[in-house]
Each structure stands twice: as structure tokens, then as C-alpha cells.
N, C-alpha and C. Protein backbone atom coordinates (compact mmCIF):
# COMPACT_ATOMS: atom_id res chain seq x y z
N UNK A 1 0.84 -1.17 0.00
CA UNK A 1 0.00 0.00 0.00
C UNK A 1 0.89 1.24 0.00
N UNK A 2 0.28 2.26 -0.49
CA UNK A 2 1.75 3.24 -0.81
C UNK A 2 1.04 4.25 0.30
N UNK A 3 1.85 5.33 0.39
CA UNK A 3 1.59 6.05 1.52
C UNK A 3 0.44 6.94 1.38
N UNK A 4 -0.51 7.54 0.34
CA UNK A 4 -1.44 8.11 0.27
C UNK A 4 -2.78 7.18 0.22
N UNK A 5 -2.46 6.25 0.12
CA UNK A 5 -3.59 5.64 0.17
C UNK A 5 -4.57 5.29 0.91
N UNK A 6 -4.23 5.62 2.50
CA UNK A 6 -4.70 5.55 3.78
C UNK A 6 -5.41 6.92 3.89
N UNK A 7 -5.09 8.16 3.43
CA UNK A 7 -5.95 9.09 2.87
C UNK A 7 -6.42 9.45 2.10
N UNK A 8 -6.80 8.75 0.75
CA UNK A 8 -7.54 8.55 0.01
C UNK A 8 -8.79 7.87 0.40
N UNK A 9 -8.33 6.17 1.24
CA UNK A 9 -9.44 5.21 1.56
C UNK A 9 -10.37 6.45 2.62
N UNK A 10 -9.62 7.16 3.82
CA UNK A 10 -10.50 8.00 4.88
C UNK A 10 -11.53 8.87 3.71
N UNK A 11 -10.76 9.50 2.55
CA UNK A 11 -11.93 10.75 1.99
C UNK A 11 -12.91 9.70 1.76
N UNK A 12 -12.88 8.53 1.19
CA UNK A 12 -14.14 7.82 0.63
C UNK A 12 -14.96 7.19 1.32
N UNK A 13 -14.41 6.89 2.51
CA UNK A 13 -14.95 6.73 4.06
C UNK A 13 -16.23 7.92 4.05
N UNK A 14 -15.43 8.73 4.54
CA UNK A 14 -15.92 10.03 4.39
C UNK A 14 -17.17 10.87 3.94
N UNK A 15 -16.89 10.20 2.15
CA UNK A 15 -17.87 10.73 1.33
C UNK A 15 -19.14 9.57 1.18
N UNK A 16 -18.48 8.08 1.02
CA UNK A 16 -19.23 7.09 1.56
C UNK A 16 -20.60 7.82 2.38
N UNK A 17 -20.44 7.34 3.65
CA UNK A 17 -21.14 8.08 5.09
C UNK A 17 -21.70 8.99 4.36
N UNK A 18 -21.54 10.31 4.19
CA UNK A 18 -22.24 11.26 4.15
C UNK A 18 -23.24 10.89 2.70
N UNK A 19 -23.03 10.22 1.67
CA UNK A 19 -23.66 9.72 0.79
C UNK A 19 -24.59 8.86 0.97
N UNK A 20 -24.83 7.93 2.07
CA UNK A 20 -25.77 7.06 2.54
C UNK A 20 -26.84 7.94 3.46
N UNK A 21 -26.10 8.49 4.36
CA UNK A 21 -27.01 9.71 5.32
C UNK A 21 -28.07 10.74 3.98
N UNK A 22 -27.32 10.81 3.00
CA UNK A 22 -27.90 11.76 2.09
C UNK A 22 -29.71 11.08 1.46
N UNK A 23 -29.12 9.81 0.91
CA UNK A 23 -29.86 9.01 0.44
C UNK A 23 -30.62 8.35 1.30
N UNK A 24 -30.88 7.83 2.74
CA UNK A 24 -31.09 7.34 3.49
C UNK A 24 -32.12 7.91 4.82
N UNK A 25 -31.78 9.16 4.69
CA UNK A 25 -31.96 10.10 5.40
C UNK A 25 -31.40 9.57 7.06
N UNK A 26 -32.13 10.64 8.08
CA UNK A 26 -31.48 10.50 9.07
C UNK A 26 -31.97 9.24 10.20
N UNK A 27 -31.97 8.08 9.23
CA UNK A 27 -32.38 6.75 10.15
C UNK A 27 -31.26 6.16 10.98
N UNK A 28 -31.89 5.76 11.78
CA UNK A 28 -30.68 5.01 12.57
C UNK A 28 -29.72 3.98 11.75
N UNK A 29 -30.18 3.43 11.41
CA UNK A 29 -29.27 2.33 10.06
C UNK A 29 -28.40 3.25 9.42
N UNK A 30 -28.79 4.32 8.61
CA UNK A 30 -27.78 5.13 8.28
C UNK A 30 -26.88 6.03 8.88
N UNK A 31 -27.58 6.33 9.67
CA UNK A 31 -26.19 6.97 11.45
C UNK A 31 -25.27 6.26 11.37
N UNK A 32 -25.91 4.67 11.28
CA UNK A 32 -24.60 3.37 11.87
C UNK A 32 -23.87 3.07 10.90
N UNK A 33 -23.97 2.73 9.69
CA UNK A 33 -23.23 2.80 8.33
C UNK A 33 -22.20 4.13 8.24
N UNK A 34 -22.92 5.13 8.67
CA UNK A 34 -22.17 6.43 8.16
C UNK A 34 -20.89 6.51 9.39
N UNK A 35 -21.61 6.36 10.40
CA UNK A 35 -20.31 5.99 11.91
C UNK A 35 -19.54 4.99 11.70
N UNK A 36 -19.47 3.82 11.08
CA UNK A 36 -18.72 2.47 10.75
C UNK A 36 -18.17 2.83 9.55
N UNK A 37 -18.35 3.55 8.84
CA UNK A 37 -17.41 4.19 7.61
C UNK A 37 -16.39 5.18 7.93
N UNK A 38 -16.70 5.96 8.97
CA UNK A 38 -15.82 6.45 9.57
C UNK A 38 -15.10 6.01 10.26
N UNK A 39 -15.36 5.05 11.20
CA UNK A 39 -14.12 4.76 11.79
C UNK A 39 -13.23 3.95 11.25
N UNK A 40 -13.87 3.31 10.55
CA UNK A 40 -13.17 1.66 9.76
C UNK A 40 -12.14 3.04 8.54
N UNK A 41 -12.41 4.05 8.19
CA UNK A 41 -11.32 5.04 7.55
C UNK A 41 -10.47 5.71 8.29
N UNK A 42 -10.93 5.78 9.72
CA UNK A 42 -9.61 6.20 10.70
C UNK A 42 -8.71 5.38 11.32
N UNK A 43 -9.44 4.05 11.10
CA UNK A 43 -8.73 2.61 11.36
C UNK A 43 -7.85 2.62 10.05
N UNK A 44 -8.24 2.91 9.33
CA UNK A 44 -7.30 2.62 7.78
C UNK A 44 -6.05 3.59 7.64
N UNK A 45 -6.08 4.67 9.06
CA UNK A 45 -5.17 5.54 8.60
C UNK A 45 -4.44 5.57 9.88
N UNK A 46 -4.64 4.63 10.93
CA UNK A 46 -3.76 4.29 11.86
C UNK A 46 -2.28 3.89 11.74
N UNK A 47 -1.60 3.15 10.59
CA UNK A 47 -0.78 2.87 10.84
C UNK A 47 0.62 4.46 10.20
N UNK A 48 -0.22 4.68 9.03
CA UNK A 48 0.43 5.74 8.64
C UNK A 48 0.43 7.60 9.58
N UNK A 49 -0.90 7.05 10.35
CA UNK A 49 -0.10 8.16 11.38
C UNK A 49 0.68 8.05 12.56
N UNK A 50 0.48 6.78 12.83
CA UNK A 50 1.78 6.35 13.73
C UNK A 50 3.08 6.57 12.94
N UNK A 51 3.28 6.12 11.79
CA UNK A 51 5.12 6.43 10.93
C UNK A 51 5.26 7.46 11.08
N UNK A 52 3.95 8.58 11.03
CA UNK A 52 3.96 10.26 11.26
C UNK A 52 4.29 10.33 12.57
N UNK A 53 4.09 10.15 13.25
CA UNK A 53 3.99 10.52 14.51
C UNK A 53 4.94 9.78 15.33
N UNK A 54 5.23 8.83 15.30
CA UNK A 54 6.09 8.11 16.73
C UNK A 54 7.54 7.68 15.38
N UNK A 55 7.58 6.69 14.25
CA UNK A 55 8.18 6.24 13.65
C UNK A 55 9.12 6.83 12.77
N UNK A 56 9.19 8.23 12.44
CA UNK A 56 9.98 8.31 11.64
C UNK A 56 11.28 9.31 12.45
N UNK A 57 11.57 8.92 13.70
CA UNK A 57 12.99 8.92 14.01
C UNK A 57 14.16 8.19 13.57
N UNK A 58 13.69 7.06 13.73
CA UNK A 58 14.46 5.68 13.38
C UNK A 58 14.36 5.44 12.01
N UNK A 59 13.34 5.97 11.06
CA UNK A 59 13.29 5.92 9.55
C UNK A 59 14.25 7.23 9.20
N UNK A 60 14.34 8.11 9.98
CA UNK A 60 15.37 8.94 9.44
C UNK A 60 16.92 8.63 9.58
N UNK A 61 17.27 8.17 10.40
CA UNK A 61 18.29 7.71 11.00
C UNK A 61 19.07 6.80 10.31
N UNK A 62 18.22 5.84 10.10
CA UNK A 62 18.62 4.74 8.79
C UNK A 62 18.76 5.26 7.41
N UNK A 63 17.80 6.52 6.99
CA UNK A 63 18.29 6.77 5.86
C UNK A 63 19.52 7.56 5.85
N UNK A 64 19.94 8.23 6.87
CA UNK A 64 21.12 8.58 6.90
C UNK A 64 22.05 7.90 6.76
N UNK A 65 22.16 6.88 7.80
CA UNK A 65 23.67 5.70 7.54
C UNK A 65 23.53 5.31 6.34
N UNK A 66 22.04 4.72 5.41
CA UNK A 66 22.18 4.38 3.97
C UNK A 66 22.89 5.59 3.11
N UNK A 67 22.53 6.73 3.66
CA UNK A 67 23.09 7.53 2.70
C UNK A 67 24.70 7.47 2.73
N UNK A 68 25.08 7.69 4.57
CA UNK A 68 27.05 7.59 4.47
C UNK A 68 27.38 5.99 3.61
N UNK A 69 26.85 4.88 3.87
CA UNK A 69 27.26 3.78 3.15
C UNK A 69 27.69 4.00 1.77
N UNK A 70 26.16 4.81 1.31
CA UNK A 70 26.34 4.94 -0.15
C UNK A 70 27.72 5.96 -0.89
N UNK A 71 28.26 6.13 0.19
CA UNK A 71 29.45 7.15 0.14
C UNK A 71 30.43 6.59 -0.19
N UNK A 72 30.67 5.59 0.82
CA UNK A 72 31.90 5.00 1.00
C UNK A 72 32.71 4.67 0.08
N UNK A 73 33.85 4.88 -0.08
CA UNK A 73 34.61 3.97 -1.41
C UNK A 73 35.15 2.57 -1.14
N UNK A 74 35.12 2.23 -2.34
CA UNK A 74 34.86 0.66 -1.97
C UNK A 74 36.30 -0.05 -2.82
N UNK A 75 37.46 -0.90 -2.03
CA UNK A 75 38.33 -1.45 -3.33
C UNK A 75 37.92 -2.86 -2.87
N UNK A 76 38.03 -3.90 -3.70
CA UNK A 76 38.33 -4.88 -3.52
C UNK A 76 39.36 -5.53 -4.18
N UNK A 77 40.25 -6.53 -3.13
CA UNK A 77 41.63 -7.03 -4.00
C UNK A 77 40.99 -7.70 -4.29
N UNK A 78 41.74 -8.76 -5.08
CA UNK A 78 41.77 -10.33 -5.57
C UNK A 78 43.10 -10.77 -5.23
N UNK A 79 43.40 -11.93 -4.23
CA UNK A 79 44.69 -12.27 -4.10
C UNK A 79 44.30 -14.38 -4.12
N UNK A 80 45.70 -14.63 -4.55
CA UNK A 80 45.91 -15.93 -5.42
C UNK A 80 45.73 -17.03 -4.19
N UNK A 81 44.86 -18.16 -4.02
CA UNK A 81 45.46 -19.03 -2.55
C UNK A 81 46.83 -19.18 -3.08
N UNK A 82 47.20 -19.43 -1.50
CA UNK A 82 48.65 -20.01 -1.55
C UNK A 82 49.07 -21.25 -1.57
């Protein structure tokens, strides 16, 4: 899943809900559809606001050392067994 996609799935969550409430009017069945579309889209966007929020110390960190690695100069011998 790529990283926008967890806010994409919430807008349609979103528009979902308010599209059933529209059509549906204000019945309880459609309260509960329109509330279970919402959360099941804030459930969908849990993990990517945790990487926002708690995870991307350690994702930065690593891309740094990848980046000095990618620095490094590199020889390799070739030597004969003896």
C-alpha cells in the first residue's frame, strides 16, 4: 500500500457516510453505516499516522547511515590461494 492511500481510503470513508445519510436520510441504520465508515477510515489511517507521529525517528536515521554507506569507497583485491 503506498503512503497516500490511507488518505484517500479516509476521503471515501468520508464521502461514503455522508452519501448514505444523504440518500437514506437520518435513520438510525444510516447513522450506523455512516459511523462504521468512519471509523473503519480512521482505522485505515492508523498505521500511517503512527510512521507520522512516533516512527519516523528511526526511519530517518537509517536513511542517513544508507546515505554515508552509499558514500563509502569501496576497493576490492583479488589475491591468489597459496
Amino acid at each position: 500500500m503506498k503512503h497516500g492511500d490511507g488518505l484517500v481510503f479516509l476521503g471515501a470513508c468520508v464521502a461514503g457516510g455522508e452519501s448514505i445519510v444523504r440518500h437514506m436520510g437520518e435513520r438510525p441504520l444510516a447513522a450506523a453505516l455512516h459511523e462504521s465508515l468512519l471509523v473503519g477510515g480512521w482505522v485505515a489511517m492508523w498505521r500511517p499516522m503512527e510512521i507520522f507521529l512516533y516512527d519516523w525517528c528511526p526511519i530517518l536515521s537509517q536513511r542517513r547511515l544508507y546515505d554515508r554507506l552509499s558514500r563509502i569507497s569501496v576497493r576490492i583485491v583479488f589475491r591468489r590461494p597459496a
